[in-house]
Protein backbone atom coordinates (compact mmCIF):
# COMPACT_ATOMS: atom_id res chain seq x y z
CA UNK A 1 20.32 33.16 -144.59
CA UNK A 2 23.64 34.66 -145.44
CA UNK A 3 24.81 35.26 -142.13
CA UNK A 4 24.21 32.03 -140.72
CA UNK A 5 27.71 29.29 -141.55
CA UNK A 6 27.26 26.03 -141.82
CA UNK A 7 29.46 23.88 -138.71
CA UNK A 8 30.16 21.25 -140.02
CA UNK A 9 31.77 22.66 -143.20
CA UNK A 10 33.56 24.97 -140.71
CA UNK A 11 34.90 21.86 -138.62
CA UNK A 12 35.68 19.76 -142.07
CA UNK A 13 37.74 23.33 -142.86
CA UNK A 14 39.77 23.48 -139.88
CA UNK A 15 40.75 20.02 -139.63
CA UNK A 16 41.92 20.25 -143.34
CA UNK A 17 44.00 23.15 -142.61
CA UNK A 18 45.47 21.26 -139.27
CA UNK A 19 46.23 18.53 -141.87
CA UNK A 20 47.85 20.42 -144.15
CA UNK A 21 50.00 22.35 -141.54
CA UNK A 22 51.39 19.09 -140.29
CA UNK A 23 52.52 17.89 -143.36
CA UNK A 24 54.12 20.68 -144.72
CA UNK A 25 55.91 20.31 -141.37
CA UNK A 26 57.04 16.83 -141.45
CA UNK A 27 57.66 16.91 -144.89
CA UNK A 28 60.31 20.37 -144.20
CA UNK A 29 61.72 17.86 -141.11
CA UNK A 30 62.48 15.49 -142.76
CA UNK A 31 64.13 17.69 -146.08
CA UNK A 32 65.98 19.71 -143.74
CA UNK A 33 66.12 18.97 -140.14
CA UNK A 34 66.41 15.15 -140.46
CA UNK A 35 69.47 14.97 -143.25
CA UNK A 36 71.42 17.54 -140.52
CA UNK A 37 71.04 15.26 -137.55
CA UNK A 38 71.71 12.41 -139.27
CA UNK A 39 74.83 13.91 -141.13
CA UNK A 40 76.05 15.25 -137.33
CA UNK A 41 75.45 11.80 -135.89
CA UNK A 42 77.21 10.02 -138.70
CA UNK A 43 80.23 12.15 -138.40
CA UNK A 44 80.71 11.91 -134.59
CA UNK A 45 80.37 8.13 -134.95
CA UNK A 46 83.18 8.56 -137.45
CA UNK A 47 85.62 10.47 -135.17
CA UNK A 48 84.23 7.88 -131.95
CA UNK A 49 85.64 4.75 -133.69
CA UNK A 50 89.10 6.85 -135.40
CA UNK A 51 89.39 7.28 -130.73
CA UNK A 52 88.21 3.53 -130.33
CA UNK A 53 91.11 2.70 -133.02
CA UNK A 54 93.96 5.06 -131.14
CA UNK A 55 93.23 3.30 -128.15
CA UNK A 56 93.11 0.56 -129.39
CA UNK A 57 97.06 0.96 -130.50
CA UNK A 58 97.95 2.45 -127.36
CA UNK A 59 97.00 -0.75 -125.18
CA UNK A 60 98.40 -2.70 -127.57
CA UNK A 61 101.41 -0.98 -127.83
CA UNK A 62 101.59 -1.17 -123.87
CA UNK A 63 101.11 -4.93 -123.69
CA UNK A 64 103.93 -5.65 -126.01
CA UNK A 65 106.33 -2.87 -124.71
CA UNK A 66 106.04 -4.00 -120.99
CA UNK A 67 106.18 -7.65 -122.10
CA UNK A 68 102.78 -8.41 -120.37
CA UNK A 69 102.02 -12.23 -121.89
CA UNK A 70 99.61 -14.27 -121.37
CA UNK A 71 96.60 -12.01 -120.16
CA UNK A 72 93.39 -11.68 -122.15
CA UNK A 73 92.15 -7.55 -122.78
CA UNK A 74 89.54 -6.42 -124.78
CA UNK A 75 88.87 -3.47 -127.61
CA UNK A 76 85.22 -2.36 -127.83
CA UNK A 77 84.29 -0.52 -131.35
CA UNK A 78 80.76 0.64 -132.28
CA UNK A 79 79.83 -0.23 -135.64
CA UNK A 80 77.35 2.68 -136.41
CA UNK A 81 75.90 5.78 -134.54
CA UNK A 82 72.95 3.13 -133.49
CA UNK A 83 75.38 1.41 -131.27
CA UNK A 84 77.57 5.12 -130.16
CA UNK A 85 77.57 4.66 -126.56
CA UNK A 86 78.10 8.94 -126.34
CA UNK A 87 74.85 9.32 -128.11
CA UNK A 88 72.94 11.32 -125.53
CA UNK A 89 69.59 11.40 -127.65
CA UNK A 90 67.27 8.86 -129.01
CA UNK A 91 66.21 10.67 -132.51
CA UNK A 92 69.51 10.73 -134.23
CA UNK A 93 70.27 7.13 -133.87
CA UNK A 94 66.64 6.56 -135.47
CA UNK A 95 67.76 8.97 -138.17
CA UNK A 96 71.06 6.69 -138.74
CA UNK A 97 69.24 3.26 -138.08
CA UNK A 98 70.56 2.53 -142.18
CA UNK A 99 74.07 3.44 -141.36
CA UNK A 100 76.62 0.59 -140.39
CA UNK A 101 80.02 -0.67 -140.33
CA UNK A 102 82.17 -3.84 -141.03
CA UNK A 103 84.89 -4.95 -138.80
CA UNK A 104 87.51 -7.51 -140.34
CA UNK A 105 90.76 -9.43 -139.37
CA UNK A 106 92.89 -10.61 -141.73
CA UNK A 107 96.45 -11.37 -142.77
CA UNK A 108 98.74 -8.62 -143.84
CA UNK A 109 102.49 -9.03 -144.28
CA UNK A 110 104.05 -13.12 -144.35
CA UNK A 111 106.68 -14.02 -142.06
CA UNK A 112 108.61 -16.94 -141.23
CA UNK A 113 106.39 -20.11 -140.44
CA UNK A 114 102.65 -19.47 -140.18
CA UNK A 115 103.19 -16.02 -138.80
CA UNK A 116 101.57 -12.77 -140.77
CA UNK A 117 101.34 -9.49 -139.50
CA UNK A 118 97.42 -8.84 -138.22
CA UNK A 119 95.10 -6.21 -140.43
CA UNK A 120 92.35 -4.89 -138.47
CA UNK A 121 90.09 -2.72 -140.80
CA UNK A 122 87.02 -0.76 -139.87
CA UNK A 123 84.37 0.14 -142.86
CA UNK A 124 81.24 2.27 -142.58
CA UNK A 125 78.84 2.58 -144.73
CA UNK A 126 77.11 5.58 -143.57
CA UNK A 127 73.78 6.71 -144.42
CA UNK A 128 73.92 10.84 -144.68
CA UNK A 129 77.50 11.22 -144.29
CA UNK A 130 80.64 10.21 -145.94
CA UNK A 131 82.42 6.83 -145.38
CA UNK A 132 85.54 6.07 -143.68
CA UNK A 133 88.12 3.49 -143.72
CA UNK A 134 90.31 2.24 -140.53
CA UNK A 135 93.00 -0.23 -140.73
CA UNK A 136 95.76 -1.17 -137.92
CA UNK A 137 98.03 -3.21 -139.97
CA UNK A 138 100.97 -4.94 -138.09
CA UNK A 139 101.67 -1.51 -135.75
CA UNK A 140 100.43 1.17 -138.06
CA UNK A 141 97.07 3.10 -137.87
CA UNK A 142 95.81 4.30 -141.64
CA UNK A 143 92.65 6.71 -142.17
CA UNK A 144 91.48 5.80 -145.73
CA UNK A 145 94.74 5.25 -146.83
CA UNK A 146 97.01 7.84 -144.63
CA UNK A 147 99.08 6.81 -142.04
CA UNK A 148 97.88 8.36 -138.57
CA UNK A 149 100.31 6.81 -136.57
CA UNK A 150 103.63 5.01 -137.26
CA UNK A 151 104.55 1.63 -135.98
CA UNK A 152 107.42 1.20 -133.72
CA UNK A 153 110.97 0.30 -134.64
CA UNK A 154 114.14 0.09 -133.42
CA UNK A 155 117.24 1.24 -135.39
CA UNK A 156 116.84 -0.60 -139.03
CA UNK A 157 114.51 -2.80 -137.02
CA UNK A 158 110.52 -3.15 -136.58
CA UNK A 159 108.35 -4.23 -133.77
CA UNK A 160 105.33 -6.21 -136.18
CA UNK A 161 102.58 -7.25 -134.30
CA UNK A 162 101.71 -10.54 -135.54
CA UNK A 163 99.36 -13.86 -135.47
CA UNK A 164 100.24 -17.12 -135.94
CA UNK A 165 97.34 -18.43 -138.74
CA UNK A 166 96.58 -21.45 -137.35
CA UNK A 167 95.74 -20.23 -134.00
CA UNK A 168 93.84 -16.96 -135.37
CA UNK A 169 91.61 -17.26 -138.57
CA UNK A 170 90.57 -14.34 -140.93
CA UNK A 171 86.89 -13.08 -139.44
CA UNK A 172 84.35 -10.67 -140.10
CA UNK A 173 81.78 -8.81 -138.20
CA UNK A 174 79.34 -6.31 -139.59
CA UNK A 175 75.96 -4.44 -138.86
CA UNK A 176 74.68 -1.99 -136.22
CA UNK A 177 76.25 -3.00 -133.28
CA UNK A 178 78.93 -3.70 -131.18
CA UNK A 179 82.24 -5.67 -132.16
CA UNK A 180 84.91 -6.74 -129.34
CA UNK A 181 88.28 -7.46 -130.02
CA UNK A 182 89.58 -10.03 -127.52
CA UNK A 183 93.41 -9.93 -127.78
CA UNK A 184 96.46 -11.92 -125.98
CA UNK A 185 100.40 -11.34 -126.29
CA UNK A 186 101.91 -14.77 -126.49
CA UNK A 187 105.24 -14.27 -127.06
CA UNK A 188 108.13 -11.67 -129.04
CA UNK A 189 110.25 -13.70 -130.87
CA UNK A 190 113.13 -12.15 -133.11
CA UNK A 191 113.21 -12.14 -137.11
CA UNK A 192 115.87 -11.15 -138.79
CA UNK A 193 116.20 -7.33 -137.49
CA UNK A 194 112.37 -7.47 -137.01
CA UNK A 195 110.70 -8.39 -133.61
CA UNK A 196 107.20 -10.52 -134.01
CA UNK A 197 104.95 -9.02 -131.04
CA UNK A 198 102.51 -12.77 -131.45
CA UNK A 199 99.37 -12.23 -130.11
CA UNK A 200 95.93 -14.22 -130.31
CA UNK A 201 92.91 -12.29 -131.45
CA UNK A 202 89.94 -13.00 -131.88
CA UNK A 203 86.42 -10.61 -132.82
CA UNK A 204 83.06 -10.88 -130.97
């Protein structure tokens, strides 16, 4: 009978088709529409912690300029899109899951004694887009390489904002989530024409 189909060949048929329409669309999403978010997310987690970093500066800047000692404040920077805290969607922290970022403190410029000036650098290592590189270094902000904003000085002199190395070792933090910077003026003492903002830091 030529007019009569078979069902099941007709149900086998349409479920293959289904099949096949689904992964032509998951394999487009994730060609296209998955590299996009991922890229966006990656690059507003960039410019998040370049603000975390500015801040950053600012307070610190404030502690030392209104002599506040001896109080314990806190920096907060996210170490990948994962972790953004202004992500307002689930999916594109899934799509950056493989992006991270390193956090390190370590010694820049020597000074008298067992003072050095304090490098803070920030690292990502993103998964869709490209990498940055953050460093406060004694006073002065740097975006890979470029200086963003200037330390402070006073005629010939420099305000330096320093640790003393056997109160404050070198540390790292890296991965997906959330570092803290727990930070303390102790003290501006004089150098030659340089003041030494000395403050105890520590990563979290």
């Amino acid at each position: 009978m030529k007019g009569n189909a078979d069902p099941g060949l007709s149900e086998v048929v349409s479920v293959a088709l289904i099949l096949t329409v689904l992964i032509i669309t998951i394999a487009m999403t994730a060609l296209i529409a998955l590299p996009v978010m991922g890229t966006n997310a990656d690059r507003v987690h960039n410019g998040d912690v370049l603000i975390e970093f500015c801040q950053m500066k600012a307070d610190v800047d404030t502690v030392w300029l209104s002599s506040s000692a001896n109080i314990t404040r806190q920096a907060v920077f996210t170490l990948s899109p994962a972790a953004d805290r202004t992500e307002i969607t689930v999916f594109p922290n899934l799509l950056s899951a493989a992006s991270f970022g390193r956090v390190t403190l370590t010694y820049g410029e020597q000074f008298v004694g067992d003072y050095a000036a304090v490098n803070l650098n920030y690292t990502s290592s993103n998964m869709y887009a490209e990498d940055i590189e953050i460093s406060y270094d004694g006073g002065t902000l740097f975006q890979n390489g470029r200086i963003l904003l200037p330390g402070s000085g006073i005629g010939s002199g420099r305000y330096v904002v320093v640790v003393n190395k056997t109160k404050v070792p070198e540390m790292s933090v890296a991965g997906a989530g959330v570092v803290t910077l727990n930070y303390r003026l102790e003290e501006i003492t004089p150098y030659d024409s340089d003041h030494l903002c000395v403050f105890w830091m520590e990563l979290r």
